[in-house]
PDB file of N, CA and C in Angstrom:
ATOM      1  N   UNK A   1       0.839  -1.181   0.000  1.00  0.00           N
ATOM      2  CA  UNK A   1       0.000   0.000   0.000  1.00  0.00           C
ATOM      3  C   UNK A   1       0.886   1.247   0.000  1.00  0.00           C
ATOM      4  N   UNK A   2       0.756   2.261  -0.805  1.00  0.00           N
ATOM      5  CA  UNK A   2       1.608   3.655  -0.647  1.00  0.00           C
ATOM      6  C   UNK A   2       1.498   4.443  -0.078  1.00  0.00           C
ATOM      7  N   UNK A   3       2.138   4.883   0.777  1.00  0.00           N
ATOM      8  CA  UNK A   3       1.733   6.329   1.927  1.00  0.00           C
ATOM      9  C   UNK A   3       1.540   7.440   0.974  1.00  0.00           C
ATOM     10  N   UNK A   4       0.449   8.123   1.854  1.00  0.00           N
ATOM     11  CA  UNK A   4      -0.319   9.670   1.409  1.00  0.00           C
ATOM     12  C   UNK A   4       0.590  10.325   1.710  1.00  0.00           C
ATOM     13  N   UNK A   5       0.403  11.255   1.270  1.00  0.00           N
ATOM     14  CA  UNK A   5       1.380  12.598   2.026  1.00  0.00           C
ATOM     15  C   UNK A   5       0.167  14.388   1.151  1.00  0.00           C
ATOM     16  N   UNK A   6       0.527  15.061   2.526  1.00  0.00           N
ATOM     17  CA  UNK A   6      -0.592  16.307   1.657  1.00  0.00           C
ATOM     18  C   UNK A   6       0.132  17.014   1.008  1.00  0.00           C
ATOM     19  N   UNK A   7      -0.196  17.649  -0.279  1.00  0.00           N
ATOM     20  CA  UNK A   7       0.075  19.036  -0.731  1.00  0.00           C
ATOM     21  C   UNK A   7       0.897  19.693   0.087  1.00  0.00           C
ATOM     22  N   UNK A   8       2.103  20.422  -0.587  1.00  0.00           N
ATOM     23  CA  UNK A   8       2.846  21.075   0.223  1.00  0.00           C
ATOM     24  C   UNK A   8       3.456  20.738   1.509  1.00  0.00           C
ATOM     25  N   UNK A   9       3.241  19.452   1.991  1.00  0.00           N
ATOM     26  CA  UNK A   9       4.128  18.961   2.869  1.00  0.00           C
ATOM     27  C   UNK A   9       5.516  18.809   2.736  1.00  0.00           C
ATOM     28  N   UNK A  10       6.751  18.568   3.544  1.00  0.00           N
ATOM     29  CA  UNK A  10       8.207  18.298   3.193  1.00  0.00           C
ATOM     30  C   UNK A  10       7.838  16.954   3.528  1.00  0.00           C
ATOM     31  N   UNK A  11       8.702  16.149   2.716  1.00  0.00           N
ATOM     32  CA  UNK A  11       9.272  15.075   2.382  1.00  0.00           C
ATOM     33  C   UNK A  11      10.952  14.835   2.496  1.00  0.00           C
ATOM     34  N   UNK A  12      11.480  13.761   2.826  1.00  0.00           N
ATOM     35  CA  UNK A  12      13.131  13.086   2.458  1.00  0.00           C
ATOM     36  C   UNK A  12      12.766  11.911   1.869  1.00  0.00           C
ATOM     37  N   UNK A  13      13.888  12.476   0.842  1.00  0.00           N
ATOM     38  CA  UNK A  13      14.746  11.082   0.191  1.00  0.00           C
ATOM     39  C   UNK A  13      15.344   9.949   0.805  1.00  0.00           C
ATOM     40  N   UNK A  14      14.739   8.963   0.834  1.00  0.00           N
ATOM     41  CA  UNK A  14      15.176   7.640   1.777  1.00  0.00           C
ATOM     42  C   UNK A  14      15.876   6.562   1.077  1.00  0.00           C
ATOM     43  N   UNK A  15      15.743   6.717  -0.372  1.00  0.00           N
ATOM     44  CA  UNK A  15      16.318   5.650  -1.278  1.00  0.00           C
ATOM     45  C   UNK A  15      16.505   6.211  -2.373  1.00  0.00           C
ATOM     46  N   UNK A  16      17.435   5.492  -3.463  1.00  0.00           N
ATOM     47  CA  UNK A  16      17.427   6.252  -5.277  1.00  0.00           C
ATOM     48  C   UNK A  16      16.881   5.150  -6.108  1.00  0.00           C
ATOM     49  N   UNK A  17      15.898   5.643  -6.656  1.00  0.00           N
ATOM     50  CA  UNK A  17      15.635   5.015  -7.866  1.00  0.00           C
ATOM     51  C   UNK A  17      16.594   4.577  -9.159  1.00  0.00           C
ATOM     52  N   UNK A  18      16.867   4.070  -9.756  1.00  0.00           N
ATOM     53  CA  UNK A  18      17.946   3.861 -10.742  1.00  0.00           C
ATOM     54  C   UNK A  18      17.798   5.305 -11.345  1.00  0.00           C
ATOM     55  N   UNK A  19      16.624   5.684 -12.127  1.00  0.00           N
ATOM     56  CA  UNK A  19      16.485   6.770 -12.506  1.00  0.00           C
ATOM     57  C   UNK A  19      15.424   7.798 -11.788  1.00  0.00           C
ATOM     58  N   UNK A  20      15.560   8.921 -12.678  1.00  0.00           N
ATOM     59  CA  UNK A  20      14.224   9.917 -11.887  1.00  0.00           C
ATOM     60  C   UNK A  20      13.544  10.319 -12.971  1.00  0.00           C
ATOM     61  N   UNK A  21      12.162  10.914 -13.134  1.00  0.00           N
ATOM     62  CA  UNK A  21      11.688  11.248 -13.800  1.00  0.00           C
ATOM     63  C   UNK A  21      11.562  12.641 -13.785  1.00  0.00           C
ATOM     64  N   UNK A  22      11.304  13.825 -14.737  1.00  0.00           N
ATOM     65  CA  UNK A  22      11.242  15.120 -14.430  1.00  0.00           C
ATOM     66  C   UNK A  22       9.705  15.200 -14.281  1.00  0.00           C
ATOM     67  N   UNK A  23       9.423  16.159 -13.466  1.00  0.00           N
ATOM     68  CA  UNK A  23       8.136  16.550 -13.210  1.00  0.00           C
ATOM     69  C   UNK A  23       7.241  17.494 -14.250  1.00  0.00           C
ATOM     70  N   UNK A  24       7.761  17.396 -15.620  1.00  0.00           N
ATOM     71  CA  UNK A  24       7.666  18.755 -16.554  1.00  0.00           C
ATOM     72  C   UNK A  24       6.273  18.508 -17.337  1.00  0.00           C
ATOM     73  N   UNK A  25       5.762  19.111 -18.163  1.00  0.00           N
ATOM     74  CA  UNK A  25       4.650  18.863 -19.096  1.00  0.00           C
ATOM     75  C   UNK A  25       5.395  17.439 -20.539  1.00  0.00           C
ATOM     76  N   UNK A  26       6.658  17.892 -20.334  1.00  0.00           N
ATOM     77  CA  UNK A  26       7.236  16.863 -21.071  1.00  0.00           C
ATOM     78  C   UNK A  26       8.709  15.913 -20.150  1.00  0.00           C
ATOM     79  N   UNK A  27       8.597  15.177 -19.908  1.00  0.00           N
ATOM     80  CA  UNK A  27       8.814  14.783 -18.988  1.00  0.00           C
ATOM     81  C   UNK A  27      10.218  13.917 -19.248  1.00  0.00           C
ATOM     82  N   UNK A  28      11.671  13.725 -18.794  1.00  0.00           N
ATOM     83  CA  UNK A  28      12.680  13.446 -19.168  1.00  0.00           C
ATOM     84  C   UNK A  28      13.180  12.131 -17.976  1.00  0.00           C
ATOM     85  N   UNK A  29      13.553  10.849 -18.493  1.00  0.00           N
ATOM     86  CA  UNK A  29      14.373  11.006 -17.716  1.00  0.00           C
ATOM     87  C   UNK A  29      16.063  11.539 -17.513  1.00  0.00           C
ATOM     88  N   UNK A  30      16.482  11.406 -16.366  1.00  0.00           N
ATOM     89  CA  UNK A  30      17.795  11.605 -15.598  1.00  0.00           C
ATOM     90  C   UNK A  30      17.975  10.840 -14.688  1.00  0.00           C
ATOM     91  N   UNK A  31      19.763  10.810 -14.563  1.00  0.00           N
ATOM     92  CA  UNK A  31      20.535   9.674 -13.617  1.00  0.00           C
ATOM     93  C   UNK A  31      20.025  10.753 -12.201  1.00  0.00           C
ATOM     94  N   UNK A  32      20.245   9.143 -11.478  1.00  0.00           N
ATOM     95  CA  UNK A  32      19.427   9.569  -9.985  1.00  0.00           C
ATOM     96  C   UNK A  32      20.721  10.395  -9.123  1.00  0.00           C
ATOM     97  N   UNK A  33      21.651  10.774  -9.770  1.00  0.00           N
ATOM     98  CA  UNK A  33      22.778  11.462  -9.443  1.00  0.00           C
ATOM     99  C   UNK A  33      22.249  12.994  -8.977  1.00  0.00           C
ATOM    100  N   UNK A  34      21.374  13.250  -9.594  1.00  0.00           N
ATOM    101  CA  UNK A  34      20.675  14.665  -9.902  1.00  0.00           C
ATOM    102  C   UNK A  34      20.479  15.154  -8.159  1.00  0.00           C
ATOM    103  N   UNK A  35      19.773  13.926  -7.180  1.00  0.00           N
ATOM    104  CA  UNK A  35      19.459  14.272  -5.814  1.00  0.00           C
ATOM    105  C   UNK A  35      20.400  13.407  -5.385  1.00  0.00           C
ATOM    106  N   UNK A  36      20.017  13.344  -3.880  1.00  0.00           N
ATOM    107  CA  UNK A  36      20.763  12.632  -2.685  1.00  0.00           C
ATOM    108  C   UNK A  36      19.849  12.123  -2.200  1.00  0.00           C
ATOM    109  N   UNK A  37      20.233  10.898  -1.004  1.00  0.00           N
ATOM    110  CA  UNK A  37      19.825  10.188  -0.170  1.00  0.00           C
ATOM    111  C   UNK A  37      19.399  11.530   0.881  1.00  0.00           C
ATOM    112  N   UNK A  38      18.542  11.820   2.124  1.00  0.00           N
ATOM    113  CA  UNK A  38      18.356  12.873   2.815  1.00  0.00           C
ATOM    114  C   UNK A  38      17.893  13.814   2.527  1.00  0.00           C
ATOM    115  N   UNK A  39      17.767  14.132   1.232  1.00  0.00           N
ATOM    116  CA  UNK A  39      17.697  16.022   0.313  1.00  0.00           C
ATOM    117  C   UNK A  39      16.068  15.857   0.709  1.00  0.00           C
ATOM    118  N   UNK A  40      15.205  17.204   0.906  1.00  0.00           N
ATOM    119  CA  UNK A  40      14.511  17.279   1.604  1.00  0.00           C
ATOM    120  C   UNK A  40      13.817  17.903   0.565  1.00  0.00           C
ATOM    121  N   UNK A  41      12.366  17.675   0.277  1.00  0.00           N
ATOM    122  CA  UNK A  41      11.392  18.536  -1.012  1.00  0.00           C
ATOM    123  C   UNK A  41       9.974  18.848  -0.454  1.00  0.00           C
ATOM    124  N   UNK A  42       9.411  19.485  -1.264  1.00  0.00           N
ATOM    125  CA  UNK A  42       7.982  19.745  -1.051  1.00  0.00           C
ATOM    126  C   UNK A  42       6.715  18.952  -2.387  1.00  0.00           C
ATOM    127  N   UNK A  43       6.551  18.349  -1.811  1.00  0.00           N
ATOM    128  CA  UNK A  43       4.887  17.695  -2.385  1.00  0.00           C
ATOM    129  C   UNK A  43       4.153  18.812  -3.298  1.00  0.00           C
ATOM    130  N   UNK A  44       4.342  18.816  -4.625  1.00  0.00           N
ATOM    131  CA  UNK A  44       3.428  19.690  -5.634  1.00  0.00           C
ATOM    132  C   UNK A  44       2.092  19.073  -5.963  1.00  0.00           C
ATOM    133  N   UNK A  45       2.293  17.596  -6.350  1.00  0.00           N
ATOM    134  CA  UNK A  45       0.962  16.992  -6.658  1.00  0.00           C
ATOM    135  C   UNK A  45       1.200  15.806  -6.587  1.00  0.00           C
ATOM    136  N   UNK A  46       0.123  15.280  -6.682  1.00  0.00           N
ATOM    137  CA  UNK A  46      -0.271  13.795  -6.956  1.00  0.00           C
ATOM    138  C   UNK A  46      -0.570  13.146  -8.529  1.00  0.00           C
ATOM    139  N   UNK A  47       0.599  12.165  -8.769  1.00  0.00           N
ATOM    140  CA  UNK A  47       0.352  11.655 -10.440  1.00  0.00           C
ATOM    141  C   UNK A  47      -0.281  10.268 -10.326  1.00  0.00           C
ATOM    142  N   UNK A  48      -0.993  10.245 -11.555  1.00  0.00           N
ATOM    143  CA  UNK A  48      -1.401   8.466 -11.545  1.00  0.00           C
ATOM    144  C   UNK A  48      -0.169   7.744 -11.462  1.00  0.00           C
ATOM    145  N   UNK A  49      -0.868   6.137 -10.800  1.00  0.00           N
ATOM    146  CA  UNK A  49       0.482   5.286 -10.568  1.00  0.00           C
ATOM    147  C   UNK A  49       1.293   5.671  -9.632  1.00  0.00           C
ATOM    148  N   UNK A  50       0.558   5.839  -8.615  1.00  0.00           N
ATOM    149  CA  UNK A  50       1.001   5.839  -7.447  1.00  0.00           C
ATOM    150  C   UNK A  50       2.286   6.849  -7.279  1.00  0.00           C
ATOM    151  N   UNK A  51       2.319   8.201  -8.317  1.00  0.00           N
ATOM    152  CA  UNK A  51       3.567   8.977  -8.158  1.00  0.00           C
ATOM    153  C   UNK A  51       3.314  10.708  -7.226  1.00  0.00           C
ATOM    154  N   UNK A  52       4.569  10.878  -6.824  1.00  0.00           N
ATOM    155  CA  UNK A  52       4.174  11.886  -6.420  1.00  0.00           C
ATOM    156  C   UNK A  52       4.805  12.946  -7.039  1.00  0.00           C
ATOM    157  N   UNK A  53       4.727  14.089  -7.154  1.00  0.00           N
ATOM    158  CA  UNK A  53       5.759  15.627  -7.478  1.00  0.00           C
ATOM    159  C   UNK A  53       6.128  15.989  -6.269  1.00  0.00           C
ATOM    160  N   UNK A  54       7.268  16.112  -6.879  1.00  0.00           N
ATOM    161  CA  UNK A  54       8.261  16.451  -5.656  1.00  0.00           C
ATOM    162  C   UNK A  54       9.499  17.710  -5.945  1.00  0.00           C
ATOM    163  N   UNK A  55       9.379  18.920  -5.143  1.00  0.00           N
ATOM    164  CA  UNK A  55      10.161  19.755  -5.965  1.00  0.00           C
ATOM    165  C   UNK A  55      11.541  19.845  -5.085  1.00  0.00           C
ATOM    166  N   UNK A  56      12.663  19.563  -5.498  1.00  0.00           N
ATOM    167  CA  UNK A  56      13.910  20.003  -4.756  1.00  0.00           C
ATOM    168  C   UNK A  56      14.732  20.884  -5.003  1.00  0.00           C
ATOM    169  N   UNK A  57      15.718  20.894  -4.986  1.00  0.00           N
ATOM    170  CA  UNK A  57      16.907  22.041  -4.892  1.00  0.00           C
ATOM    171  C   UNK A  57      17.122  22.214  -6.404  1.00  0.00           C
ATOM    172  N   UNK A  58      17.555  21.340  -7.296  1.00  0.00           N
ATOM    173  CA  UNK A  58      17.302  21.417  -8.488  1.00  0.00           C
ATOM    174  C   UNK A  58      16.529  20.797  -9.866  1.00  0.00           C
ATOM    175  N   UNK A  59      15.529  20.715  -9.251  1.00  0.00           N
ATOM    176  CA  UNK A  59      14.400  20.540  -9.909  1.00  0.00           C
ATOM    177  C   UNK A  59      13.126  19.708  -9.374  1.00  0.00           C
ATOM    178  N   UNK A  60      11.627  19.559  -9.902  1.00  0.00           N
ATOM    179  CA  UNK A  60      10.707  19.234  -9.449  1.00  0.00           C
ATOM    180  C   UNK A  60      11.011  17.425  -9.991  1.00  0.00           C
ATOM    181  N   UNK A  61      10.366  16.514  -9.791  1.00  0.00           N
ATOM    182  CA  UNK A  61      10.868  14.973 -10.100  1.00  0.00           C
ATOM    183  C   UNK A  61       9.302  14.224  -9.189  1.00  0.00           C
ATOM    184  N   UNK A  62       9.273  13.196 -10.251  1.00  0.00           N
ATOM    185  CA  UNK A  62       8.088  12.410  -9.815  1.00  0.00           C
ATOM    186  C   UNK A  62       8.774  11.286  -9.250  1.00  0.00           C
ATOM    187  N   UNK A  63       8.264  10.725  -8.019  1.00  0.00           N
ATOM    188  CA  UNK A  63       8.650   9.878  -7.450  1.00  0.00           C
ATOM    189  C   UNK A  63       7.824   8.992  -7.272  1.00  0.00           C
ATOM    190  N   UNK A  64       7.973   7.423  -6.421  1.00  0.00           N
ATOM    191  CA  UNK A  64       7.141   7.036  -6.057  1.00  0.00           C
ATOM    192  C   UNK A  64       7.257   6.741  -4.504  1.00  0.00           C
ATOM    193  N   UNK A  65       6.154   6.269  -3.548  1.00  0.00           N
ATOM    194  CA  UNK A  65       5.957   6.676  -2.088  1.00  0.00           C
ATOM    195  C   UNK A  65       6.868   5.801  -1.675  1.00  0.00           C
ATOM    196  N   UNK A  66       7.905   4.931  -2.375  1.00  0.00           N
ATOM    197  CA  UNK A  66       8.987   4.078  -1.507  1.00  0.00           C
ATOM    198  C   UNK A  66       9.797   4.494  -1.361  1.00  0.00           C
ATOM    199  N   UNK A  67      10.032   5.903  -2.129  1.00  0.00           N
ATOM    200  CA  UNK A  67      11.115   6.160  -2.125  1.00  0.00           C
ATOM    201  C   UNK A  67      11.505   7.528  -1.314  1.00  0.00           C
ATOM    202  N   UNK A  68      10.284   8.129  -0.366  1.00  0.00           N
ATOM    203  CA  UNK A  68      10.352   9.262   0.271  1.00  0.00           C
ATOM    204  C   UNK A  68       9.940   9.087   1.395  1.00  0.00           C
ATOM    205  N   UNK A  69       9.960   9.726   2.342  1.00  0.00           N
ATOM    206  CA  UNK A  69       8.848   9.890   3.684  1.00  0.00           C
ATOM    207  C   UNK A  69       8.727  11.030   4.011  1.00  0.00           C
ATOM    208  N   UNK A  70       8.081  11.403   5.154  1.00  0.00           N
ATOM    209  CA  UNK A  70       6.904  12.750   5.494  1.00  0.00           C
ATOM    210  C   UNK A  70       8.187  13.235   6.491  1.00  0.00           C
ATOM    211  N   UNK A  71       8.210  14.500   6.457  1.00  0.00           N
ATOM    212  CA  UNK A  71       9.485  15.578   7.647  1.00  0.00           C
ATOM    213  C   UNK A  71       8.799  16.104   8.628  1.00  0.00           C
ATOM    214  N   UNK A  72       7.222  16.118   8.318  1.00  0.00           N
ATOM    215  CA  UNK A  72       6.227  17.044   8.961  1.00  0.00           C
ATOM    216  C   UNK A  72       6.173  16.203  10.218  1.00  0.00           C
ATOM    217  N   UNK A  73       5.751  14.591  10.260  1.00  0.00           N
ATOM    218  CA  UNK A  73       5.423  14.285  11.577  1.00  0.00           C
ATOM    219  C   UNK A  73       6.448  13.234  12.075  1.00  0.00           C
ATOM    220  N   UNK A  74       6.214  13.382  13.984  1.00  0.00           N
ATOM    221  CA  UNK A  74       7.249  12.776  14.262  1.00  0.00           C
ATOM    222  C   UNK A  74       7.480  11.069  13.962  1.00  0.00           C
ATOM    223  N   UNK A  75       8.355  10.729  13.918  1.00  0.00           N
ATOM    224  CA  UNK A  75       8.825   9.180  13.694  1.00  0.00           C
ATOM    225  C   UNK A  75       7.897   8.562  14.945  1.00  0.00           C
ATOM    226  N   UNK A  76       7.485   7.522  14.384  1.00  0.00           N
ATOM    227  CA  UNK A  76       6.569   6.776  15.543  1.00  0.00           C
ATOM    228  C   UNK A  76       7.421   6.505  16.934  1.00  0.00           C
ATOM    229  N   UNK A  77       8.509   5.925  16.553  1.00  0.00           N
ATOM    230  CA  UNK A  77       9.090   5.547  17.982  1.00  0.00           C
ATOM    231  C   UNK A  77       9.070   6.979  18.954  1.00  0.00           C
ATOM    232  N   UNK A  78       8.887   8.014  18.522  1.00  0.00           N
ATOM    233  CA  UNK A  78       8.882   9.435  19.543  1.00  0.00           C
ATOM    234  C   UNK A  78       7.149   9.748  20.185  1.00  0.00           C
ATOM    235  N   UNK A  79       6.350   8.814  19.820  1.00  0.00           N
ATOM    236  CA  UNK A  79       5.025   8.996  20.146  1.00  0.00           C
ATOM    237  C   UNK A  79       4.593   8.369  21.448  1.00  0.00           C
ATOM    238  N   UNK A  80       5.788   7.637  22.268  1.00  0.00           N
ATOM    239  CA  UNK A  80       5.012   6.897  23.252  1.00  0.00           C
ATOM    240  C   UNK A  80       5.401   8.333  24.541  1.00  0.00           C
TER     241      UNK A  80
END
């Protein structure tokens, strides 16, 4: 199942995809060299197929939810 995440939330990079996709009206790929493991983005939208937009430092990139997590809330183990 893929985690939600809202609009405009921050997100991290937790893993690299072999490649990335650009987030553009025409859409490219690029080597996953482009980000880092940690680099931190904001949630633009939601794509079919389970992708998300994701905008970072140098450029916006569709991802999918395995490969990010949420910055906004705390890690479960800090909830007890």
């Amino acid at each position: 199942m893929s985690k939600e995440f809202a609009i405009g939330s921050k997100v991290r990079l937790v893993a690299l995809p072999p490649y990335v996709k650009t987030a553009e009206p025409m859409p490219m790929l690029r080597p996953s060299d482009v980000i880092h493991i940690g680099e931190e983005g904001i949630v633009i939208d939601r794509r079919p197929g389970g992708y998300w937009g994701i905008r970072f430092t140098r450029g916006a990139f569709l991802l999918d939810s395995q490969y990010i997590e949420s910055t906004d809330s705390p890690p479960e183990s800090h909830l007890e």
